[in-house]
Protein backbone atom coordinates (compact mmCIF):
# COMPACT_ATOMS: atom_id res chain seq x y z
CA UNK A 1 0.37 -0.46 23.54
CA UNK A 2 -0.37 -1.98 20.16
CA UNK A 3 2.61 -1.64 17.61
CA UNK A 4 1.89 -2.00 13.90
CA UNK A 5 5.29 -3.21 12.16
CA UNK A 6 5.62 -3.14 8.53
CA UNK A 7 8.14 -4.13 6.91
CA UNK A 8 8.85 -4.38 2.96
CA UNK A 9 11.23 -4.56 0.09
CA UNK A 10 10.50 -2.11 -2.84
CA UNK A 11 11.80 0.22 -5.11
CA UNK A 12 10.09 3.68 -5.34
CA UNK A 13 7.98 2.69 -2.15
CA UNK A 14 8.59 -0.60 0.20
CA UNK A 15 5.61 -3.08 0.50
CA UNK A 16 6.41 -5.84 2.90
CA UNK A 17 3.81 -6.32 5.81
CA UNK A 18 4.42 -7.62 8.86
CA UNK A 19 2.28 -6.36 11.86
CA UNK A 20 1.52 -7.88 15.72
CA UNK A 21 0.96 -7.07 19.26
CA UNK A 22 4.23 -8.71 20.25
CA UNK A 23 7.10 -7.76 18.05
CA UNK A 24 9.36 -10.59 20.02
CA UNK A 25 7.78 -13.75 17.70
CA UNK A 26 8.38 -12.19 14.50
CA UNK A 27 12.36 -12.10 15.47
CA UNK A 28 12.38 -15.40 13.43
CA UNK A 29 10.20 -14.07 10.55
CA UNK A 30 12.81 -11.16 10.30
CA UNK A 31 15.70 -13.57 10.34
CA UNK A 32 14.15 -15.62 7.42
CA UNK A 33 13.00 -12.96 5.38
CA UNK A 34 16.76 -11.28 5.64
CA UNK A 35 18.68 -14.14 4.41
CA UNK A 36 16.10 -15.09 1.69
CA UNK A 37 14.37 -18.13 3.17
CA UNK A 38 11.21 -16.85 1.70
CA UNK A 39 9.33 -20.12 2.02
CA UNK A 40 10.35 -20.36 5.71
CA UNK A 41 9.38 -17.29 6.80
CA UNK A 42 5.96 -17.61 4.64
CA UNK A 43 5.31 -21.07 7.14
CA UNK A 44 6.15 -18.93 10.24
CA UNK A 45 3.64 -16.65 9.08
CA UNK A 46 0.91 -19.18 8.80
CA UNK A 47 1.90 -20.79 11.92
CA UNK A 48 1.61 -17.52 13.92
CA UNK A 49 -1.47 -17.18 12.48
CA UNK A 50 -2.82 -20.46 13.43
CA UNK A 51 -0.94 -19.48 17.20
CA UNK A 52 -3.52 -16.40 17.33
CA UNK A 53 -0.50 -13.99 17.16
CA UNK A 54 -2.97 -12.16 14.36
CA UNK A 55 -6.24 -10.56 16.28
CA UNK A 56 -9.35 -10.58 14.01
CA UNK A 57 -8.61 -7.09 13.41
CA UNK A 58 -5.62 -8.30 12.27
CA UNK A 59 -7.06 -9.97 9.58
CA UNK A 60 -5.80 -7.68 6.49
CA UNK A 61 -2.60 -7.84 8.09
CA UNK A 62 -2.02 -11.82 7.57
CA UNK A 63 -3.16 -11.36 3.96
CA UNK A 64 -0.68 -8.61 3.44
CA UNK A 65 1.81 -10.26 4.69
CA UNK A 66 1.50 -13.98 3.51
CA UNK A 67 0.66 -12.83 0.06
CA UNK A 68 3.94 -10.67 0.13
CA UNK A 69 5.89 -13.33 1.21
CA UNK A 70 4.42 -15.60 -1.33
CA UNK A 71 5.44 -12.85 -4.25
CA UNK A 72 9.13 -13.55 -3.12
CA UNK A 73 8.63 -17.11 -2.22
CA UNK A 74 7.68 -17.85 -6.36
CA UNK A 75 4.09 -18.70 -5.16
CA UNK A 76 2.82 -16.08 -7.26
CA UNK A 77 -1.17 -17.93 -7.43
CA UNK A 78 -1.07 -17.98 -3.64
CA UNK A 79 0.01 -14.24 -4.01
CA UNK A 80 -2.83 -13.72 -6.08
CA UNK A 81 -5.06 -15.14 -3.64
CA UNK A 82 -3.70 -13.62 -0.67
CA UNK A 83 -3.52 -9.88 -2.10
CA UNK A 84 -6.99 -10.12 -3.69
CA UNK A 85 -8.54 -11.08 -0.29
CA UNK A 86 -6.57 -8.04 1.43
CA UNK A 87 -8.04 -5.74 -1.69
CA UNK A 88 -11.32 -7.39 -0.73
CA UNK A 89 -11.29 -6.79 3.12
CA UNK A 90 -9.47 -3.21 3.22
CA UNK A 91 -12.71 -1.86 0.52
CA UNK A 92 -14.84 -3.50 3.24
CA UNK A 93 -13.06 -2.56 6.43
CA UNK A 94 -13.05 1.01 5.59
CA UNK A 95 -16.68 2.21 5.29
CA UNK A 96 -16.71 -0.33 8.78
CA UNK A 97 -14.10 1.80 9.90
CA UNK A 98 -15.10 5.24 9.38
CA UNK A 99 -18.25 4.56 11.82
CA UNK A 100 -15.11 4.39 14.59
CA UNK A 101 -12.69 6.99 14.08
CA UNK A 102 -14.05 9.25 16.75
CA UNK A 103 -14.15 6.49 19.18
CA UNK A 104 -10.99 5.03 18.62
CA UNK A 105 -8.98 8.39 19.01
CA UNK A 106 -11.01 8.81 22.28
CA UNK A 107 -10.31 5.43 23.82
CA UNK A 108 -7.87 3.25 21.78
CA UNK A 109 -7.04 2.79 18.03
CA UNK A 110 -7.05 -1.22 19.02
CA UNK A 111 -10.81 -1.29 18.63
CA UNK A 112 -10.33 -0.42 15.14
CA UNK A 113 -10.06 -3.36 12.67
CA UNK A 114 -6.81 -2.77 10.46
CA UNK A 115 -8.76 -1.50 7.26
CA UNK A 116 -4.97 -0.84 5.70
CA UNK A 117 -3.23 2.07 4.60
CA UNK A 118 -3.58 3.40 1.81
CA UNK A 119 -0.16 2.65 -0.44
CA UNK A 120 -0.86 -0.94 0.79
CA UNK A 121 -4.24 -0.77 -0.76
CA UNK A 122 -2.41 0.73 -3.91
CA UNK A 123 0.71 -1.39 -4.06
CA UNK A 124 -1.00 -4.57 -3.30
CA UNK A 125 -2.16 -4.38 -7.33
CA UNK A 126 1.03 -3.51 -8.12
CA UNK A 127 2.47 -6.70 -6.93
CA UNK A 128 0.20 -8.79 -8.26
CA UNK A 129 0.60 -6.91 -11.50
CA UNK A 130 3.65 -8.93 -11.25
CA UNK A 131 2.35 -11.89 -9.99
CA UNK A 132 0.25 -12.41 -12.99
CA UNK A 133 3.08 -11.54 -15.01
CA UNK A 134 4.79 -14.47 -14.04
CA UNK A 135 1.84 -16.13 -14.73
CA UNK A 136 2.69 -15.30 -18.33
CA UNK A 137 -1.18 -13.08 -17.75
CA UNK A 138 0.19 -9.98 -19.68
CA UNK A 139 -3.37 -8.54 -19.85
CA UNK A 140 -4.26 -9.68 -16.07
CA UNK A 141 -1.10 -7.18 -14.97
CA UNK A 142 -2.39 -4.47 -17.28
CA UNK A 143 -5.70 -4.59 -15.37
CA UNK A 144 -3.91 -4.81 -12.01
CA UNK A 145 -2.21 -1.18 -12.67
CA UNK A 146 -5.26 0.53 -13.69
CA UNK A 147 -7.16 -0.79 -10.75
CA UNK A 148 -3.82 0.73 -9.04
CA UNK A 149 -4.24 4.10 -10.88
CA UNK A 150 -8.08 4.47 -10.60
CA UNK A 151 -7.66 4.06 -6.89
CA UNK A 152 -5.44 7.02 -6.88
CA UNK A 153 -8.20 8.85 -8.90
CA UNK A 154 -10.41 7.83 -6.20
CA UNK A 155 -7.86 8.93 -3.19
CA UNK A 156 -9.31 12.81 -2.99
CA UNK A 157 -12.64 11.62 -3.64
CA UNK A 158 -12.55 9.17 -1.09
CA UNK A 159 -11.31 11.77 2.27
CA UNK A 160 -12.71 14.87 0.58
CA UNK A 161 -16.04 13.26 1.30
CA UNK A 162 -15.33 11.76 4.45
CA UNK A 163 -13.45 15.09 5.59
CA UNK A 164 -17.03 17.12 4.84
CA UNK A 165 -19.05 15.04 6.47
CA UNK A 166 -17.15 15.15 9.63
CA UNK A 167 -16.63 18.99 9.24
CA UNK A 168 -20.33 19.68 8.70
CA UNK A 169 -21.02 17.71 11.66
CA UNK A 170 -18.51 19.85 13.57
CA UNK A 171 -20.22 23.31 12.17
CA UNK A 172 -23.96 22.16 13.12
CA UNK A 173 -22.87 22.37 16.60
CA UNK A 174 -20.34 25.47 16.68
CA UNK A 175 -20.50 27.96 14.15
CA UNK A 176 -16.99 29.25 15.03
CA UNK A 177 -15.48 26.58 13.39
CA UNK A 178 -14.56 27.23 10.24
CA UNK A 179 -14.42 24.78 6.68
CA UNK A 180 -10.98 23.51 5.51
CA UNK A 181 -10.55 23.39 1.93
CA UNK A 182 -6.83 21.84 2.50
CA UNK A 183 -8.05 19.10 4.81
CA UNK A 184 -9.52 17.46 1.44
CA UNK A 185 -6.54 17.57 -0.46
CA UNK A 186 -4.06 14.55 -1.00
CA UNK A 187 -0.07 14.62 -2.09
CA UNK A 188 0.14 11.43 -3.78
CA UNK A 189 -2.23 11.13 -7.16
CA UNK A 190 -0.10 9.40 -9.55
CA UNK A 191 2.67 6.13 -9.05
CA UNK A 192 5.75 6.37 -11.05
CA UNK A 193 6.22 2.97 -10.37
CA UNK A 194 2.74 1.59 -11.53
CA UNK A 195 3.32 3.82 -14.52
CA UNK A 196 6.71 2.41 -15.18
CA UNK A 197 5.59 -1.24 -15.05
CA UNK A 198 2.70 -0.38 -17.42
CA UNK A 199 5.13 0.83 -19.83
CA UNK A 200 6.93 -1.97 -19.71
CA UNK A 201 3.63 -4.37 -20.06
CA UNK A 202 2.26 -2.19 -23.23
CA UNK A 203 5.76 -2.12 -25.12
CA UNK A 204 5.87 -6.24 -24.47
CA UNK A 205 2.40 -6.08 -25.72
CA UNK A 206 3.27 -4.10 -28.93
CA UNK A 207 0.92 -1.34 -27.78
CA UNK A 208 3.52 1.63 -28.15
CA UNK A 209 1.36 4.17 -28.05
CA UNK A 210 -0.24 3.22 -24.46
CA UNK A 211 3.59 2.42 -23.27
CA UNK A 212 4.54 6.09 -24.71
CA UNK A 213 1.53 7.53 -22.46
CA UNK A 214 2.53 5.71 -19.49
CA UNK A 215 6.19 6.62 -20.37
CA UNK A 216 4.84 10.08 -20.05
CA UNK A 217 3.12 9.64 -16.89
CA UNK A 218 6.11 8.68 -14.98
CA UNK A 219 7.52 12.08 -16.05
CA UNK A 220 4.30 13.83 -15.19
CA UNK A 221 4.33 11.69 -11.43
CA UNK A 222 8.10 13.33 -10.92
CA UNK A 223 7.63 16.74 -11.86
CA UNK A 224 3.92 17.28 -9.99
CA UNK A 225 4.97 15.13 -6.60
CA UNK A 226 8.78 16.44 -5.93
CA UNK A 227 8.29 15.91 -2.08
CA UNK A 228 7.80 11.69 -3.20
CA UNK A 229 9.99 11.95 -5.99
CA UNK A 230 12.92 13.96 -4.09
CA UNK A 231 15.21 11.66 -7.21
CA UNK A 232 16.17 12.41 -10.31
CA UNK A 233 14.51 10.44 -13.71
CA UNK A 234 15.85 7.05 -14.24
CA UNK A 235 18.42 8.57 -17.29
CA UNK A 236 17.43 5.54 -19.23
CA UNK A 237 13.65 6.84 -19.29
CA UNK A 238 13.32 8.59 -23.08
CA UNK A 239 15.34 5.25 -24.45
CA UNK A 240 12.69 2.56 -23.00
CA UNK A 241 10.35 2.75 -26.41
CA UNK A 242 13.63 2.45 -28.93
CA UNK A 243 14.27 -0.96 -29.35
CA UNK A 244 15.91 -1.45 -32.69
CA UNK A 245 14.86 -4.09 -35.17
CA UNK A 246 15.67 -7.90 -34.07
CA UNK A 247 16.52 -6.74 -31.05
CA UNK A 248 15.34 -6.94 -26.93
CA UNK A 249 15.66 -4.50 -23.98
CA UNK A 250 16.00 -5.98 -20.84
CA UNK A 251 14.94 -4.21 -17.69
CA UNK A 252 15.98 -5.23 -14.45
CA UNK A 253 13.55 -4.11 -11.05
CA UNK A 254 15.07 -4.26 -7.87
CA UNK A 255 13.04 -3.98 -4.34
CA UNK A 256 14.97 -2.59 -1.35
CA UNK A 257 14.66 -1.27 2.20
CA UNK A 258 12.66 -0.72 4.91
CA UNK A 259 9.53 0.67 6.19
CA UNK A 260 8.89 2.99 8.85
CA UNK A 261 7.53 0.93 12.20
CA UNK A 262 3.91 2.43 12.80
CA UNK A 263 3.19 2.71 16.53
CA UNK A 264 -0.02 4.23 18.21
CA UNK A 265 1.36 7.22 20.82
CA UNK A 266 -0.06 7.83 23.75
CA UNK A 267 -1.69 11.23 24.87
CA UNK A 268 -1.83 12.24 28.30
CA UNK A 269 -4.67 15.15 28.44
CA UNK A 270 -4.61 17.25 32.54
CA UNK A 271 -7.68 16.61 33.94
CA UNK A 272 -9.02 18.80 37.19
CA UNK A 273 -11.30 17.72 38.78
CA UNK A 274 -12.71 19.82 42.21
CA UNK A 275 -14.19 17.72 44.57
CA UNK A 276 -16.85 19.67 46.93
């Protein structure tokens, strides 16, 4: 059995990746990682990928993962680098990977190239958002969170299509299956957290009235997702645009905890079979 780990530090959402066959090598990466020896564990990550502990389906993984640890590490243009070629592969793994998805539920999802899910594809521009605003590339991280928010845009687009295709193939050969309107739908359509940052982005830009609609949008990304947002408003929220005269407002962003360890399960289906 294959077992996809990921593991990440954020705030509204975690985003560390970390993903192999063998969990037992990445003991080390852990160990690095969780005392803050960022530039260690970023050199056991290139090592094990040098060691072939990342498949070639594994690919996106690797640049998930090394351009994370890079964020943390400081190295925010190998970040760049990294999380651009992840953004790069997962848009071309998953038309790739559509082709597959009956034949990898039939036999085994390790067929499958990793084409990424889809809050990594989201939160990878979110990071680098901050990566280029280390940089001192103010407008670079402004374009980073509306690449983040138009792929959210795109999200119902994306599986409402896919989801008709496969359930119009279904009804050409049994007209007892009915259409699913709900299958097309999607929960998550807006990121407090890439709303948040652009606030923060436009009101160091001077653009108040763009930070004041992305202000909004946080509030709008509560109210509309309560089963993501299951938290009240930060109380400081209203306050972020009224900064008096002469004076600064310093925010402070904190990543922390853990993802959920993503493991394929195995289905055992009874099979007679009468032998005359």
């Amino acid at each position: 059995m294959k077992i996809k780990k990921s593991i990440f530090f954020a705030g509204f959402i975690l985003i560390f990746f970390i993903s192999c066959s063998s969990m037992a090598h990445y003991e080390e990466i852990d160990s690095a990682v969780f005392t803050g020896d960022y530039h260690g564990g970023l050199e056991m990550i290139k090592k094990a990928k040098e060691g072939g502990a990342y498949a070639d389906t594994d690919a996106i993984l690797f640049y998930l993962d090394a351009g994370m640890l890079s964020h943390y590490a400081g190295e925010y243009k190998e970040s760049i680098d990294y999380l651009s070629t992840a953004e790069r592969s997962i848009e071309a793994a998953f038309t790739k990977s559509v082709s597959l998805e009956i034949t990898s539920y039939v036999l085994n999802d390790n067929i499958k190239e990793y084409a990424g899910e889809d809050y990594e594809d989201i939160y990878l521009n979110v990071f680098n958002a901050l990566n280029y605003y280390y940089n001192g590339a103010l407008e670079s991280s402004l374009v980073e969170i509306r690449r983040s928010d138009n792929k959210l845009k795109h999200l119902a687009t994306k599986y409402g299509a896919v989801t008709t295709n496969a359930q119009q193939a279904v009804l050409a050969k049994s007209s007892d299956v009915p259409y699913d309107p709900e299958a097309v739908q999607t929960n998550f359509s807006n990121s407090a957290l890439a709303r948040y940052l652009g606030m923060l982005f436009y009101r160091g830009e001077g653009k108040r009235d763009d930070a004041r609609i992305d202000r909004d949008q946080v509030k709008l990304a509560f109210a509309n997702q309560p089963t993501v947002y299951n938290f009240p408003l930060p109380s400081t929220l209203d306050d972020e645009l009224n900064v008096p005269a002469g004076m600064a407002r310093l925010n402070v962003i904190s990543f922390n905890g853990f993802s959920p360890v993503k493991q394929d399960e195995t289905i055992r289906i009874p099979w007679a079979v009468r032998i005359i």
